[in-house]
Protein backbone atom coordinates (compact mmCIF):
# COMPACT_ATOMS: atom_id res chain seq x y z
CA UNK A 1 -25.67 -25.05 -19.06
CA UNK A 2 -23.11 -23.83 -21.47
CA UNK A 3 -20.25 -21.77 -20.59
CA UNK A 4 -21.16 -18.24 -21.47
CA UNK A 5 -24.82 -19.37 -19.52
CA UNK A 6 -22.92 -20.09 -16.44
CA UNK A 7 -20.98 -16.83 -16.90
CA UNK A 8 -24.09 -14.71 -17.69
CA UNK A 9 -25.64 -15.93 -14.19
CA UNK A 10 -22.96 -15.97 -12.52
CA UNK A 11 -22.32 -12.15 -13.21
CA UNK A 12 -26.10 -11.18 -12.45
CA UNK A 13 -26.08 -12.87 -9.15
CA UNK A 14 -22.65 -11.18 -8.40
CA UNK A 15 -24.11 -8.00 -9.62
CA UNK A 16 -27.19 -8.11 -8.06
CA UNK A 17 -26.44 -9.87 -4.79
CA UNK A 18 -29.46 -10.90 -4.98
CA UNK A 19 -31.05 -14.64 -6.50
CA UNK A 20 -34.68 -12.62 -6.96
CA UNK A 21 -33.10 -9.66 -8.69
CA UNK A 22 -30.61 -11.40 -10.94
CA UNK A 23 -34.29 -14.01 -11.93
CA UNK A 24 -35.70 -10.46 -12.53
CA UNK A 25 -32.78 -8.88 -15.02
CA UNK A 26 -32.10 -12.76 -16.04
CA UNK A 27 -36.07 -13.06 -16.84
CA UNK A 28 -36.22 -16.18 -15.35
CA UNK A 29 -37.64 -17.38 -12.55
CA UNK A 30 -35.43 -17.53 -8.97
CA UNK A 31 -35.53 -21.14 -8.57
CA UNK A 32 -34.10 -21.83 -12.07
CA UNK A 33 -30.98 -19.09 -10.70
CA UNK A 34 -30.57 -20.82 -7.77
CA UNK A 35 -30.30 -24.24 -9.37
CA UNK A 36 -27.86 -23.11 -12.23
CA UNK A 37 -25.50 -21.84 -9.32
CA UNK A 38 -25.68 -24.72 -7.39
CA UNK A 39 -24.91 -26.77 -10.59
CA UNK A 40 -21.80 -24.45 -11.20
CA UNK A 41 -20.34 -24.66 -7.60
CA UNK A 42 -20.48 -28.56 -7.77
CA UNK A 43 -19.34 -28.91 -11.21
CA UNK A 44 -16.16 -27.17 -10.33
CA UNK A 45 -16.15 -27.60 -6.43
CA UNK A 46 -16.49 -24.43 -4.52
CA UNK A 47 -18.76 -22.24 -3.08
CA UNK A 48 -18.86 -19.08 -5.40
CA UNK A 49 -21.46 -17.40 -2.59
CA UNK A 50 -22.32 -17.35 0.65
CA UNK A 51 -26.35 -17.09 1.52
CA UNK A 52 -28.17 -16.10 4.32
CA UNK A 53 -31.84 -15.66 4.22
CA UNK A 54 -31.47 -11.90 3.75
CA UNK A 55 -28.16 -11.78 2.05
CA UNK A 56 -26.21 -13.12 -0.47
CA UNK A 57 -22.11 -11.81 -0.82
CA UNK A 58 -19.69 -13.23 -2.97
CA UNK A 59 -16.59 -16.11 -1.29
CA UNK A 60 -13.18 -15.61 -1.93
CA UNK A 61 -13.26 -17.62 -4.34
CA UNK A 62 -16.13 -15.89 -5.87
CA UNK A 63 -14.52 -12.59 -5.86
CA UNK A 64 -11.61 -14.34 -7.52
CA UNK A 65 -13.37 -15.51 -9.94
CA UNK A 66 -15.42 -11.95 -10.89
CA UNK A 67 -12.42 -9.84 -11.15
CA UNK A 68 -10.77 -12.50 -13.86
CA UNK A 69 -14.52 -12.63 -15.73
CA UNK A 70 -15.25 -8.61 -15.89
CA UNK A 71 -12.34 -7.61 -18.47
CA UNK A 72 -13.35 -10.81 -20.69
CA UNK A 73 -16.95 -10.01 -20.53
CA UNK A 74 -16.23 -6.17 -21.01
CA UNK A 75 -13.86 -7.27 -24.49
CA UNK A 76 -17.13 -9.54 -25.85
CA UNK A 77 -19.19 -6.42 -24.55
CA UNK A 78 -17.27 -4.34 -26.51
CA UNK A 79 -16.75 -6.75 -29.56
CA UNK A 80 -20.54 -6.37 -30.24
CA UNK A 81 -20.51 -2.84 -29.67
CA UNK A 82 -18.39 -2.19 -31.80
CA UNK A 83 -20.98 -3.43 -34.39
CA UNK A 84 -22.41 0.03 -33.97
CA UNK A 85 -20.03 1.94 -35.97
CA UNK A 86 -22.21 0.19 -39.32
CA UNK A 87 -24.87 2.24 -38.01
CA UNK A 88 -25.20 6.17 -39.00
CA UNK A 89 -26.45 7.65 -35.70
CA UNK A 90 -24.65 7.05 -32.10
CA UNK A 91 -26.93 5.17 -30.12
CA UNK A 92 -26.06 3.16 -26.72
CA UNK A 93 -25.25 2.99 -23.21
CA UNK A 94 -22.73 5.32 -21.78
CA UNK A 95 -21.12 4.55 -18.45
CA UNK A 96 -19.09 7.29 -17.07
CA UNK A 97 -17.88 7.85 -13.34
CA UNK A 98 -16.31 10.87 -12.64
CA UNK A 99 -15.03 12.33 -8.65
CA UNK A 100 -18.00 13.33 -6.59
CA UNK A 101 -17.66 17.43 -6.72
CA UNK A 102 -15.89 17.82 -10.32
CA UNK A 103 -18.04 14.90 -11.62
CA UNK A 104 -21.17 16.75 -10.52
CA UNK A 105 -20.05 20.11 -12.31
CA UNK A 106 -18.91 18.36 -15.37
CA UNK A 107 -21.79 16.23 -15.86
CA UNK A 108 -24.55 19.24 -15.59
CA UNK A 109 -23.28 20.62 -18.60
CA UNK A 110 -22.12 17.75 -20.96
CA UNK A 111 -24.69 14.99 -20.45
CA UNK A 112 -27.34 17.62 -21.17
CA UNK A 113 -25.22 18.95 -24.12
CA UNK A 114 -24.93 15.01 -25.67
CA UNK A 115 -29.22 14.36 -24.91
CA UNK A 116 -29.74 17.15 -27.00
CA UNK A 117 -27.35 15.88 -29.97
CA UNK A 118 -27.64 12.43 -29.81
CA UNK A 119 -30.92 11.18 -28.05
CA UNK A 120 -30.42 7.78 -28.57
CA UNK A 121 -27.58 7.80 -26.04
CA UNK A 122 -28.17 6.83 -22.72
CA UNK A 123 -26.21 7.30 -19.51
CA UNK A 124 -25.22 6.07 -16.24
CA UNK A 125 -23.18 8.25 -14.39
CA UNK A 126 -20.74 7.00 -11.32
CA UNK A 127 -19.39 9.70 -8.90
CA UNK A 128 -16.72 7.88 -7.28
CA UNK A 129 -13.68 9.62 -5.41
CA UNK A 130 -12.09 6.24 -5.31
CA UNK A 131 -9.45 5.34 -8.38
CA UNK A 132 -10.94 3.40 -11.06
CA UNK A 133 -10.40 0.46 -13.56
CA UNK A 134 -12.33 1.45 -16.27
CA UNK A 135 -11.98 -1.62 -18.42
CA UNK A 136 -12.40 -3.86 -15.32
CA UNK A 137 -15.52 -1.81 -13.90
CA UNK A 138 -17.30 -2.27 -16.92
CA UNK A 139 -16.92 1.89 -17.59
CA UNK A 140 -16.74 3.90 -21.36
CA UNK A 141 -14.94 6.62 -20.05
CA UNK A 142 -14.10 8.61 -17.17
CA UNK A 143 -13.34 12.35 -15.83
CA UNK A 144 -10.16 13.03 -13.29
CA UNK A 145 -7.14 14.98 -12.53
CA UNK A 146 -4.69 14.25 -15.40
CA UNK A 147 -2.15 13.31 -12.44
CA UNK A 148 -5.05 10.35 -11.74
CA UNK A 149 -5.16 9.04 -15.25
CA UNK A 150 -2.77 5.95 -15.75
CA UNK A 151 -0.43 6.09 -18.55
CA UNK A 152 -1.92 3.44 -21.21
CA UNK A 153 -5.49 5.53 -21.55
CA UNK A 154 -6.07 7.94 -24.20
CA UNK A 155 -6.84 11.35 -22.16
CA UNK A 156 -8.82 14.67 -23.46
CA UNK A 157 -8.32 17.57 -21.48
CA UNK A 158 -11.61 19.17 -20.59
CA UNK A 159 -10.75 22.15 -18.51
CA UNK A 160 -7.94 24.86 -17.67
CA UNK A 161 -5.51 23.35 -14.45
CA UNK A 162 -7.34 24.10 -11.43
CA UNK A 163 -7.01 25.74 -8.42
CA UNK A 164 -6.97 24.69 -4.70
CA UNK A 165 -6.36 26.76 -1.38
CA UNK A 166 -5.41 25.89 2.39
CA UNK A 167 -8.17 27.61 4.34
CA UNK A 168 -10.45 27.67 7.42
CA UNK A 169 -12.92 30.01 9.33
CA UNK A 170 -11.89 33.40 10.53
CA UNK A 171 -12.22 32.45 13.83
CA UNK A 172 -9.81 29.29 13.51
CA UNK A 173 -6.96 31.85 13.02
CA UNK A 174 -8.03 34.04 15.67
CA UNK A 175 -7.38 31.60 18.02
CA UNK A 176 -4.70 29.60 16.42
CA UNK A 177 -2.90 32.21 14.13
CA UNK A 178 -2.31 32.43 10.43
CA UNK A 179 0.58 30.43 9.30
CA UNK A 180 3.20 32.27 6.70
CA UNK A 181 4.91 29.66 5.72
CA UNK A 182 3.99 25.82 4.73
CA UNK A 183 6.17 24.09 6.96
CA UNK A 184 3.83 26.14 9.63
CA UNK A 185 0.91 23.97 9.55
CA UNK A 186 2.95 21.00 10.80
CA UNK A 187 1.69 22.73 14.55
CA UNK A 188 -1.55 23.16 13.62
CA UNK A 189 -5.03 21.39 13.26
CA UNK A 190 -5.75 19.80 9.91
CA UNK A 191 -8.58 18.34 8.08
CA UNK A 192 -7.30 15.50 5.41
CA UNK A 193 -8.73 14.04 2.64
CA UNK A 194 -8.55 10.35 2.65
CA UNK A 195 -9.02 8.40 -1.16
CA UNK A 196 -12.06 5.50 -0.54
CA UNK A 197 -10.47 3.01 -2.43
CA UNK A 198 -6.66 2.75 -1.08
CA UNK A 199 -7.48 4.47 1.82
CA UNK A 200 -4.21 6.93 1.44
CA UNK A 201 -4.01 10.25 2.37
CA UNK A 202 -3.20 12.22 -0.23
CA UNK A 203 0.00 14.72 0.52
CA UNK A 204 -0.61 18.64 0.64
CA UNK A 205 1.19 20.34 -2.30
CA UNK A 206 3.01 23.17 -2.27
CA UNK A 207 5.73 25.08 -4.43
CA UNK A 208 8.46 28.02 -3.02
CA UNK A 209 10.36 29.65 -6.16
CA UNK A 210 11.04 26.60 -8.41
CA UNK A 211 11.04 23.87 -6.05
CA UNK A 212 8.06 22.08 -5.51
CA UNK A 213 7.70 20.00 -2.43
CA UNK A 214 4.89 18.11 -0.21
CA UNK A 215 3.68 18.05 3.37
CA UNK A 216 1.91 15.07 5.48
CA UNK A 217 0.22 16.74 8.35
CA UNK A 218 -1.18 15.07 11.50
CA UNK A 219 -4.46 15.14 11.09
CA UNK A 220 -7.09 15.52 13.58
CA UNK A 221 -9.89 15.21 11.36
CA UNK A 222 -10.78 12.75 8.10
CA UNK A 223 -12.82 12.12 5.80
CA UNK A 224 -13.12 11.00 2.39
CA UNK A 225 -15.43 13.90 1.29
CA UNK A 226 -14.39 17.03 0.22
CA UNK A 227 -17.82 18.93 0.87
CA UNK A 228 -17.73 17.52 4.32
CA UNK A 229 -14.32 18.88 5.38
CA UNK A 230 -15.10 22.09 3.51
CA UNK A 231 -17.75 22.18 5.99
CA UNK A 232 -15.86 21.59 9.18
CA UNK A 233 -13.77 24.25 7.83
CA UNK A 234 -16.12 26.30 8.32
CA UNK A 235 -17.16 25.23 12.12
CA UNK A 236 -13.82 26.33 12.93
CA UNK A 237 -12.80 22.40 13.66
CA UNK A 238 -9.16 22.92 11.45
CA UNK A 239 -7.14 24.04 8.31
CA UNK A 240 -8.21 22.45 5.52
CA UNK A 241 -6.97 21.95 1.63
CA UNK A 242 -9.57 21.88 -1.09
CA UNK A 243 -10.20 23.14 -4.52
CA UNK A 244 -11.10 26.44 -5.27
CA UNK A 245 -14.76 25.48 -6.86
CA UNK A 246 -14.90 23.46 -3.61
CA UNK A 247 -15.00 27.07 -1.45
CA UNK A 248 -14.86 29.80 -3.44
CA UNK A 249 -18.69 31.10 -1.96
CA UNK A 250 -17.16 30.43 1.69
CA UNK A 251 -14.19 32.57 0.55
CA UNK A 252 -16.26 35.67 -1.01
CA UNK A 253 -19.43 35.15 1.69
CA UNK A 254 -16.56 35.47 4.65
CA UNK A 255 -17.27 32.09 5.83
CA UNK A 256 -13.08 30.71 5.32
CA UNK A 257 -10.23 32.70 4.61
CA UNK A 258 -7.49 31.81 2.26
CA UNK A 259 -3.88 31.72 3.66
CA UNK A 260 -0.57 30.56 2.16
CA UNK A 261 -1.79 31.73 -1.29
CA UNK A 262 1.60 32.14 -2.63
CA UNK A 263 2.36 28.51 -1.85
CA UNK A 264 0.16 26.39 -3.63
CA UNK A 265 -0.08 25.35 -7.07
CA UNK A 266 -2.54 24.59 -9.18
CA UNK A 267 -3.36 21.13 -10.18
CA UNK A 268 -3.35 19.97 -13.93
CA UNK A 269 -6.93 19.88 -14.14
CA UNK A 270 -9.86 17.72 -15.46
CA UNK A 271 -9.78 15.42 -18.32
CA UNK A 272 -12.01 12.58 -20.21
CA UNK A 273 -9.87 9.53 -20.51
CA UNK A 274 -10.75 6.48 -21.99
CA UNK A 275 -9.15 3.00 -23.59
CA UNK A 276 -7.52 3.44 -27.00
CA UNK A 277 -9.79 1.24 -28.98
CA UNK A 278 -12.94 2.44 -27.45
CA UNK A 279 -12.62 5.81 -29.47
CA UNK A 280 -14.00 4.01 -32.70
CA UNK A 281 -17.37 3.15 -31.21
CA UNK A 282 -19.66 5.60 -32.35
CA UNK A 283 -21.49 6.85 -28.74
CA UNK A 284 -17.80 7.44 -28.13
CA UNK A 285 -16.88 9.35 -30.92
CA UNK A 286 -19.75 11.43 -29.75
CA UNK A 287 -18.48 11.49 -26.81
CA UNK A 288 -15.52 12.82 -27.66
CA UNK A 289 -16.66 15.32 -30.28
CA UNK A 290 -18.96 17.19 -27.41
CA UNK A 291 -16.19 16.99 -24.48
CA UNK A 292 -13.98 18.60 -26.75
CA UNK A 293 -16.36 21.16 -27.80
CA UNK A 294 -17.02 22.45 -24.48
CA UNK A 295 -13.18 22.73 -23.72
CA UNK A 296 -12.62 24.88 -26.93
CA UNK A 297 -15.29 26.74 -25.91
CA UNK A 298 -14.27 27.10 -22.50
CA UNK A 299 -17.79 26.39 -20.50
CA UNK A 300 -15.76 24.00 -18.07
CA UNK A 301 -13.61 26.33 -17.44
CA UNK A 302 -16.41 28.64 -15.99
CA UNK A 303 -17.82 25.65 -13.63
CA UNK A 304 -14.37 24.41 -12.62
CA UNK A 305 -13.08 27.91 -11.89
C-alpha cells in the first residue's frame, strides 16, 4: 500500500467512523479496509483506532495524526482544483459553514442566487456556532462576525454592522425591574451564550459616550444556542443578549422588551472570508462575484436587519 493509499483510507475511516461506510465511499469491500488499517498500525506501531462492535473512534494517536494530514490533503485538494481555472464555466464542490441563525439567513438567499448562475456548483453547507479552521476543516469559505475572522484570511463584507439588544419578557421586569444602567444587570438573572468549541462565554458589550467597555454576568442560565435563550427569554426565566434578527418579532409581537438601548453597540457585521489563494479557483471567483453582488445591492442587509 503506497503512501497516499494509506492516507486515503486512513482519512475515510476517520471520516466515516465507520469500516462499512469508508468500504462504501472507498468502493471497496470492508474486509480489504480493515486489513489496510491493520497493515498501517503495525507498520508504524500504534493503534490509530479503537473498535468496538458498534463503534469505531479515533486514539490519541489517531487524532494526532488527522489534524497533521487534513491541511496536507486540503493543499493536494486544492492543487488539483485549481486545475479548474483552464475550464470556462465554475463547476465544483463548495463547502461553506456559516453560525447557525446568520448562516441560515445568509444561505437562503445566496446559495439559491449561485444555483441559478452557475449550476454546476454544488454545496455543502455547515452551520456551526463554534470557531473554525477553514483550511484545516477541509472548508472554501466561511460567513462570521468580522471580529471572528482571523487576521491572515481575505474577508468580504456581506452586510451593514448589526444590531443586538439586552431583553426579556414583560413580566421578567415586572417582577425584577428594568435596569437603567449596564452595571445594573450584575443583580439580576442572565441568560449567556456559551461558544461550542472553546466553551467561553462570550462578554456582554456595551458603550457610554466614547468609552466602550464589557460586562461578565453570573449566569443562571446557558446555552450555546441563541434561538434557545431567545426563547427562555421569553418564559420569563432571565435577561438575555441577542441580535436584533434574533428577536425583533418578540420585540414588535410584545413577547420581550428592549432595555438599555442606549448602551449597546452594534457589532461589525457579517462577512465571507476565505484563504488568499483560494480566490483564483473559479467556483470561488463565483463565489465571490455573487456575495458581493448581494451586498451592493443590499438584500443582506434586509435579512440581517
Amino acid at each position: 500500500m503506497s503512501a497516499l493509499d494509506a492516507i486515503r483510507l486512513f482519512l475515510a475511516v476517520a471520516e466515516q467512523r465507520s469500516f462499512t461506510q469508508a468500504a462504501r465511499s472507498l468502493d471497496i469491500s470492508p474486509t480489504a479496509v480493515s486489513k489496510g488499517i491493520r497493515a498501517l498500525e503495525k507498520k508504524h506501531g500504534v493503534a490509530l483506532f479503537a473498535r468496538t462492535t458498534r463503534s469505531v473512534a479515533l486514539t490519541e494517536a489517531g487524532q494526532a495524526l488527522l489534524a497533521a494530514l487534513r491541511p496536507a490533503v486540503g493543499q493536494i485538494d486544492e492543487a488539483f482544483n485549481e486545475l479548474a481555472q483552464f475550464s470556462k464555466r465554475p463547476a465544483g464542490h463548495l463547502r461553506l459553514c456559516a453560525p447557525r441563525a446568520f448562516g441560515f439567513l445568509v444561505a437562503r438567499v445566496l446559495v439559491p442566487r449561485m444555483r441559478a448562475a452557475y449550476p454546476d456548483i454544488s454545496f455543502d453547507l455547515a452551520l456551526d456556532d463554534g470557531l473554525v479552521d477553514l483550511v484545516a476543516d477541509g472548508y472554501d469559505a466561511g460567513i462570521r462576525l468580522g471580529q471572528s475572522i482571523a487576521q491572515d484570511m481575505v474577508a468580504i463584507r456581506l452586510s451593514r454592522p448589526l444590531a443586538w439588544s439586552v431583553v426579556a419578557a414583560p413580566g421578567y421586569f415586572e417582577r425584577h425591574g428594568v435596569p437603567r444602567a449596564p452595571r445594573e444587570l450584575l443583580a439580576h438573572r442572565t441568560l449567556r451564550y456559551r461558544f461550542p468549541t472553546s466553551s467561553l462565554l462570550p462578554p456582554w458589550r456595551f458603550a457610554e459616550g466614547d468609552a466602550g467597555f464589557q460586562l461578565d454576568t453570573d449566569a443562571t442560565l446557558v446555552a450555546n444556542d441563541t434561538r434557545l435563550l431567545a426563547e427562555l427569554a421569553r418564559q420569563g426565566l432571565g435577561i438575555a443578549y441577542l441580535p436584533d434578527m434574533e428577536i425583533e418579532d418578540d420585540v414588535r409581537d410584545g413577547r420581550l422588551q428592549r432595555v438599555l438601548t442606549g448602551f449597546v453597540p452594534d457589532s461589525s457585521g457579517l462577512f465571507l472570508y476565505f484563504p488568499m489563494r483560494a480566490q483564483n479557483q473559479p467556483k470561488m471567483r463565483a463565489l465571490i462575484e455573487q456575495a458581493g453582488l448581494l451586498a451592493d445591492e443590499g438584500l443582506l442587509d434586509i435579512v440581517c436587519p
